[in-house]
Protein backbone atom coordinates (compact mmCIF):
# COMPACT_ATOMS: atom_id res chain seq x y z
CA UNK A 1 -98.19 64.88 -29.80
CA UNK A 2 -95.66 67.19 -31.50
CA UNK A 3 -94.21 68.75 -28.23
CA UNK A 4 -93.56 65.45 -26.45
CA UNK A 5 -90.59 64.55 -28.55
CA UNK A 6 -88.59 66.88 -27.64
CA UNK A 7 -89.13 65.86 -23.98
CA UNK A 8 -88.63 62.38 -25.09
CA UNK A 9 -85.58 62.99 -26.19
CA UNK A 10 -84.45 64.71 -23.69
CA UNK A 11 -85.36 62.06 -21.23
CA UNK A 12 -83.53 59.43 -23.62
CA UNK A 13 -80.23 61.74 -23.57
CA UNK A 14 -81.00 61.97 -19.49
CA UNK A 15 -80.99 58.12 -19.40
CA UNK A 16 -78.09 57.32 -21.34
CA UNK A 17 -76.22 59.87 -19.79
CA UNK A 18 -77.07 58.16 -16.42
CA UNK A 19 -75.73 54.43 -17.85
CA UNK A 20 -72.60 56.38 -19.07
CA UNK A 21 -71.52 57.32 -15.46
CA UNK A 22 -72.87 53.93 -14.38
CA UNK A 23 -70.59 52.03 -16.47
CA UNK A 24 -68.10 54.48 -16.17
CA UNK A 25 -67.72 54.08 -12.31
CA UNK A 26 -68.17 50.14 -12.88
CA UNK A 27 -65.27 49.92 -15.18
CA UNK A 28 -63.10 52.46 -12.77
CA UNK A 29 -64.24 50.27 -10.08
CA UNK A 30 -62.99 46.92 -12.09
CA UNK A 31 -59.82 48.65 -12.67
CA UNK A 32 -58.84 49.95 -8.98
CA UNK A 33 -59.22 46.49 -8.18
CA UNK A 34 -56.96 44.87 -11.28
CA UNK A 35 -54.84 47.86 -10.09
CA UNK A 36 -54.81 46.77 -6.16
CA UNK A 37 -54.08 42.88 -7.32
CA UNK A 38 -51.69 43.90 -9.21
CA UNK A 39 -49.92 46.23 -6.82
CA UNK A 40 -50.06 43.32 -4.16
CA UNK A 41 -48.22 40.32 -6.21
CA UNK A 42 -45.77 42.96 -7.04
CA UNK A 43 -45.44 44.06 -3.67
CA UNK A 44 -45.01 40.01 -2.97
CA UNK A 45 -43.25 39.16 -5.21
CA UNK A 46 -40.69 42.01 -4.23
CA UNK A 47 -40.76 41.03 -0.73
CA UNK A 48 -40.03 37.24 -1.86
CA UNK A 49 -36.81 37.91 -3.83
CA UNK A 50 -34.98 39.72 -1.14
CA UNK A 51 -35.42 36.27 1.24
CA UNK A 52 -33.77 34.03 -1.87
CA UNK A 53 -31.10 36.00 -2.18
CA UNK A 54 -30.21 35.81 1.25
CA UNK A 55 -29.35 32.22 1.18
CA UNK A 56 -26.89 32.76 -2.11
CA UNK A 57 -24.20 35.68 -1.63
CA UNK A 58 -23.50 35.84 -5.28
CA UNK A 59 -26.52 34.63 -7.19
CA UNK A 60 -24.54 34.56 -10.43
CA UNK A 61 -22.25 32.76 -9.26
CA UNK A 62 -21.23 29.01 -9.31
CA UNK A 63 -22.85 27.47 -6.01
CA UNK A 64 -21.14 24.77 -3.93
CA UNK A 65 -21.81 21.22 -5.23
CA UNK A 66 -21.79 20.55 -0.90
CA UNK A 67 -23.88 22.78 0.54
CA UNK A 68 -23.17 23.72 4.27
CA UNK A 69 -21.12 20.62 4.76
CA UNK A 70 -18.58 20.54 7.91
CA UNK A 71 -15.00 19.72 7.17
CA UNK A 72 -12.98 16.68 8.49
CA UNK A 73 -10.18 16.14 11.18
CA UNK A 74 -8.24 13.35 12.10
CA UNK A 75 -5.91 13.43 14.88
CA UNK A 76 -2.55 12.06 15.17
CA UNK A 77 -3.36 9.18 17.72
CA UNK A 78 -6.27 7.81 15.79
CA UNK A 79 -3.92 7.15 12.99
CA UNK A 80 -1.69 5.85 15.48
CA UNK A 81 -4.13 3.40 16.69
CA UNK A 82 -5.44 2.27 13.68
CA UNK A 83 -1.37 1.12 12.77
CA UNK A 84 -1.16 -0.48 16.23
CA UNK A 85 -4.50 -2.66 15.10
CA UNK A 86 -2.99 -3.39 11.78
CA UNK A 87 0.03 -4.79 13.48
CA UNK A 88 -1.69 -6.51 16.41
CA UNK A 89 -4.55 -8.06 14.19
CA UNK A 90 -2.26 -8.90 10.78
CA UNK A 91 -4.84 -6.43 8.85
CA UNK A 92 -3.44 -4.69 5.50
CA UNK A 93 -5.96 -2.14 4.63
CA UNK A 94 -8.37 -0.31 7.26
CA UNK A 95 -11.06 2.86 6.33
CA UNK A 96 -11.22 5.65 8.92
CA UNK A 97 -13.52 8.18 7.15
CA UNK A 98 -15.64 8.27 4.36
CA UNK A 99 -16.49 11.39 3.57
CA UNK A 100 -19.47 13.64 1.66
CA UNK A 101 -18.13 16.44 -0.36
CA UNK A 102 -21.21 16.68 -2.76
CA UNK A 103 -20.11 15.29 -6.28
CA UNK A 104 -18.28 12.26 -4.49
CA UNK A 105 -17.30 10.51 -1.52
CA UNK A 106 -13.87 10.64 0.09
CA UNK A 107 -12.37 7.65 1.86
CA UNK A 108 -9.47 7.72 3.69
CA UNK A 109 -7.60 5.18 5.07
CA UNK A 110 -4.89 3.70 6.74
CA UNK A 111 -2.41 0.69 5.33
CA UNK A 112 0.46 -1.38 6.93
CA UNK A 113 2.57 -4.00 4.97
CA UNK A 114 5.13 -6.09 6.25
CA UNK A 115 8.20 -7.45 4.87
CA UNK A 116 7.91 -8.71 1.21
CA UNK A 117 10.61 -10.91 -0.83
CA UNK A 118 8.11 -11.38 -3.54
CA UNK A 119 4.62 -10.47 -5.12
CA UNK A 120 1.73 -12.60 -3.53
CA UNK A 121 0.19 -15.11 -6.25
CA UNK A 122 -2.42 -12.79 -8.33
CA UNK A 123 -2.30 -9.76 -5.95
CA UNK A 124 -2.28 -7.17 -8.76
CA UNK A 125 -5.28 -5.01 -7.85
CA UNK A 126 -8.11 -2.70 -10.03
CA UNK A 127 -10.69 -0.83 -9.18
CA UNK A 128 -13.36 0.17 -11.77
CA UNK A 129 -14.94 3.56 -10.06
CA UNK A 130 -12.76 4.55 -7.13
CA UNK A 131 -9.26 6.41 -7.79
CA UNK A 132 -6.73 6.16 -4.98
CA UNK A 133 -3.94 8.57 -3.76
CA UNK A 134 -0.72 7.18 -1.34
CA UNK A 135 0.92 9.46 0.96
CA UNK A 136 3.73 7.33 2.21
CA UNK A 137 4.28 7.37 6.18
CA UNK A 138 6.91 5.25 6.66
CA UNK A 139 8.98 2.50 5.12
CA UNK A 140 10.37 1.34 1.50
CA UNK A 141 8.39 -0.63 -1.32
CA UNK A 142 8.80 -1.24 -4.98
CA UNK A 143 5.51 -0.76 -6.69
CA UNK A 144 3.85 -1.57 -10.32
CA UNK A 145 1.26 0.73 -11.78
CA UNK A 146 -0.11 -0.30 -15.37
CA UNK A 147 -3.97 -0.71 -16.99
CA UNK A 148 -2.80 -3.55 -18.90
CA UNK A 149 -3.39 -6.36 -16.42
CA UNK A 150 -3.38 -10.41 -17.11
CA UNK A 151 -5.30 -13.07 -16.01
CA UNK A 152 -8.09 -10.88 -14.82
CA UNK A 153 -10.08 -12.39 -11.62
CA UNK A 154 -13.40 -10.74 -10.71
CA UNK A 155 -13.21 -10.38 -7.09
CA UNK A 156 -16.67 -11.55 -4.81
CA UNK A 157 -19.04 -8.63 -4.60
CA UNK A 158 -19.55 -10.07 -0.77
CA UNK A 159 -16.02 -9.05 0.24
CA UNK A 160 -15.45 -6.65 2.85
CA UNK A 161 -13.02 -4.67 0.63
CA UNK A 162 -15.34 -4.24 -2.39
CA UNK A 163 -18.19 -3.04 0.08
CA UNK A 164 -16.84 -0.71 2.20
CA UNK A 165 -13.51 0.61 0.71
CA UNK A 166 -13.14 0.96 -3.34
CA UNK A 167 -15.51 -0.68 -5.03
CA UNK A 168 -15.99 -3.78 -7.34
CA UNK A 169 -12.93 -4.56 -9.30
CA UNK A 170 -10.65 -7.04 -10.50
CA UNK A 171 -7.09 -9.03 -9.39
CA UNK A 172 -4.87 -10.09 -11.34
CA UNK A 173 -1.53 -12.09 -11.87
CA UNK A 174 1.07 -10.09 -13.73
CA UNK A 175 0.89 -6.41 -15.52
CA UNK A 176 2.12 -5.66 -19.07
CA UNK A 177 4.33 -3.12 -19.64
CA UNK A 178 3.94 -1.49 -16.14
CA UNK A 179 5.77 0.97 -14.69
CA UNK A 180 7.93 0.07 -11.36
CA UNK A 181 8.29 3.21 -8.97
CA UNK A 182 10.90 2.72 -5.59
CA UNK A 183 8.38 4.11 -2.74
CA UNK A 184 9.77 5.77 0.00
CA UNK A 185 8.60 7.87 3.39
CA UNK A 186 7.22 11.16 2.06
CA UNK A 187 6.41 10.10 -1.42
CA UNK A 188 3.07 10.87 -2.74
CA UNK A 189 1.60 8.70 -5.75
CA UNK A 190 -1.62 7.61 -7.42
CA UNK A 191 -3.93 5.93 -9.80
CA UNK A 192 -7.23 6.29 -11.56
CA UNK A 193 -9.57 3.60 -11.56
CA UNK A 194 -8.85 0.80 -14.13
CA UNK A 195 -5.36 1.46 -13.23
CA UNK A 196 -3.64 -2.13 -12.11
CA UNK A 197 -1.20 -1.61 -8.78
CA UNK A 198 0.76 -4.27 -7.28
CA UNK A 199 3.12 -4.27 -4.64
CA UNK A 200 6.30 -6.47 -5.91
CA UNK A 201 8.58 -6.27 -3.00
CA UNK A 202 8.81 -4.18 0.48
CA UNK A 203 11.60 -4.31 2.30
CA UNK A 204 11.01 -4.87 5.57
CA UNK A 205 7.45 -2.74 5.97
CA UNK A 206 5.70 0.48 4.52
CA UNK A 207 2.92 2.31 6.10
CA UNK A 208 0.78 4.93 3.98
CA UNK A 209 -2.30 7.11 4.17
CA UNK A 210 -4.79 6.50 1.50
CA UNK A 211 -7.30 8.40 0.13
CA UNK A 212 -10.03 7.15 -2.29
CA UNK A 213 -12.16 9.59 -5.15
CA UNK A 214 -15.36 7.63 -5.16
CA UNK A 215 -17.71 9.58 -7.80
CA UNK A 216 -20.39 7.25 -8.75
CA UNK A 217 -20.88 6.90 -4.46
CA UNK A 218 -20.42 3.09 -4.05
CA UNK A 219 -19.06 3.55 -0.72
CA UNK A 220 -21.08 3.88 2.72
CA UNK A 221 -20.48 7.13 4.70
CA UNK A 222 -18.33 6.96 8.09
CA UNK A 223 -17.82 9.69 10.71
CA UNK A 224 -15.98 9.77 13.60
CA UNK A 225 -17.86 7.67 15.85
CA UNK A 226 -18.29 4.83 13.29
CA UNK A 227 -14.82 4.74 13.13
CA UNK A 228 -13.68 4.75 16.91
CA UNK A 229 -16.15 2.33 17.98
CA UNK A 230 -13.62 -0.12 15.47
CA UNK A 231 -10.27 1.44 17.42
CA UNK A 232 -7.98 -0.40 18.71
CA UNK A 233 -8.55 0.62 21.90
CA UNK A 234 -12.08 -0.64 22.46
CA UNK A 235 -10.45 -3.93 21.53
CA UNK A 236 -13.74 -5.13 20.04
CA UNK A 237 -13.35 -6.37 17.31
CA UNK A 238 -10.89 -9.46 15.98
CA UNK A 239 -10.11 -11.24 12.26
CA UNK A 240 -11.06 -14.56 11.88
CA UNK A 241 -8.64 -17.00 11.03
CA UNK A 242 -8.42 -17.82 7.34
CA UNK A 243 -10.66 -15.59 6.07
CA UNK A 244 -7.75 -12.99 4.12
CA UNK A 245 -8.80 -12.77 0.46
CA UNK A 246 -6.78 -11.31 -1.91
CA UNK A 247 -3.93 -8.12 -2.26
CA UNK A 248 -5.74 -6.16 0.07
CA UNK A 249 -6.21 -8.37 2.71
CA UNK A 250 -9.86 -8.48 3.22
CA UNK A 251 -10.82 -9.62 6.94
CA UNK A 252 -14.44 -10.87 8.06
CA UNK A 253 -14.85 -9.58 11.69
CA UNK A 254 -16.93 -10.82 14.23
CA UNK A 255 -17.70 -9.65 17.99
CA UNK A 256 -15.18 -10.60 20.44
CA UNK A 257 -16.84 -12.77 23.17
CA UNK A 258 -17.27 -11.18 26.06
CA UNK A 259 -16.80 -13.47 30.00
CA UNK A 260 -19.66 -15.09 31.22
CA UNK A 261 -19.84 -14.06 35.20
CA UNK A 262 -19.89 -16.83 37.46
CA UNK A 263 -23.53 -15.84 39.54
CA UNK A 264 -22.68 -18.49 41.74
CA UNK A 265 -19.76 -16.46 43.17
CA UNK A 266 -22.34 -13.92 44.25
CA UNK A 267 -25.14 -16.47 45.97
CA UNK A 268 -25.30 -15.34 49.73
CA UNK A 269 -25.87 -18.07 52.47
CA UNK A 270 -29.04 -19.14 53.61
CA UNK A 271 -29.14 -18.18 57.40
CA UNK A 272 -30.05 -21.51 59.60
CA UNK A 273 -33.48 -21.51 61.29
């Protein structure tokens, strides 16, 4: 029995020899392939960043609060017809554009007042989220700026004004303590919202571009189409009569009626028999 030991053993060292390459080549085998995994997410991953960075030039940079957003023009004769409206309808305050810029909207707008001996009975005006710059086209006015405003009136969240243009808000009948500035063609001027304004006297009529900061985005968007199917020259649109509200003259509009053809006109004679 003596010399099968050794040959025992020998076979035992033979065996686990054998299960050492085994699991040997199993573990190189399980790490090739953690090896190839991780090879290809890093290979992915470094094919991915390259695409991201395309769309940013400087990644570190601050990024446009718009992104890819067109810019805005507005020709001469479109302000031009929007004063020959104004005029022609008795309208005070009219909004060509409204604008997207990414933290806000921009309005702009067009405004025509006529002759004015004395302030209109509570026609101060305030606006609680829209801030307003004048860029005075034409004309002479004398006009109050001043938060401190009395007899606050809430205006109707149904007017045209409040929806469209700047906003809810407030009129008002007097301001305390404000500040009169003489308005003339080429002045620039404006207000934040809260800020009371009010139009005391105008001498025989002042014209002005307006444009409104609206942050909070009360205001609905308007492009160029929205706002020439409202021109003056499509002549389809009219005020109705009575329905001016307040210092900025807010106007309910309705369809103009269009002739009713006369299909008798066009009724071709019976031939006799």
């Amino acid at each position: 029995m003596r010399p099968l030991a050794p040959a025992l053993r020998q076979c035992d060292r033979a065996s686990e020899a054998a299960t050492g390459v085994r699991t040997m080549e199993i573990n190189d085998e399980v790490h090739m392939k953690k090896l190839l995994l991780g090879l290809a997410l890093t290979l992915g991953a470094g094919c991915a960043v390259p695409s991201l960075a395309q769309t940013k030039v400087n990644p570190t940079d601050p990024q446009p609060t718009c992104n890819m957003c067109p810019g805005t023009y507005i020709p001469l004769s479109e302000l031009q017809a929007y004063q020959k409206k104004a005029i022609a309808e008795k309208l005070l305050d009219q909004q060509l554009r409204d604008i997207e810029i990414g933290k806000s909207h921009i309005g702009i707008g067009v405004v025509h007042r006529g002759k004015l001996d004395k302030p209109a009975e509570n026609s101060v005006a305030e606006h609680d989220q829209v801030s307003e710059v004048y860029h005075i086209i034409d004309g002479t006015a004398t006009l109050v700026l001043g938060p401190d405003i009395t007899n606050r009136q809430r205006r109707p969240s149904t007017m045209r004004t409040v929806i469209e243009f700047n906003g809810p808000g407030n009129n008002g009948s007097d301001i305390r303590n404000g500040v009169a500035y003489d308005l003339k063609t080429g002045d620039c001027r404006g207000h934040s919202r809260g800020t009371g304004h009010w139009f005391t006297k105008v001498d025989d009529h002042i014209d002005y571009l307006m444009v409104r900061i609206d942050p909070d985005k009360l205001t609905p968007l308007k492009n160029e189409a929205q706002s020439k199917e409202l021109s003056i020259e499509a002549g389809a649109w009219r005020p109705v009569r009575g329905r001016r509200i307040g210092e900025l003259g807010d106007w309910a509009v309705e369809p103009r009626a269009r002739p009713r053809k006369d299909h008798r006109a066009r009724r071709r004679p019976r031939p006799r028999v």
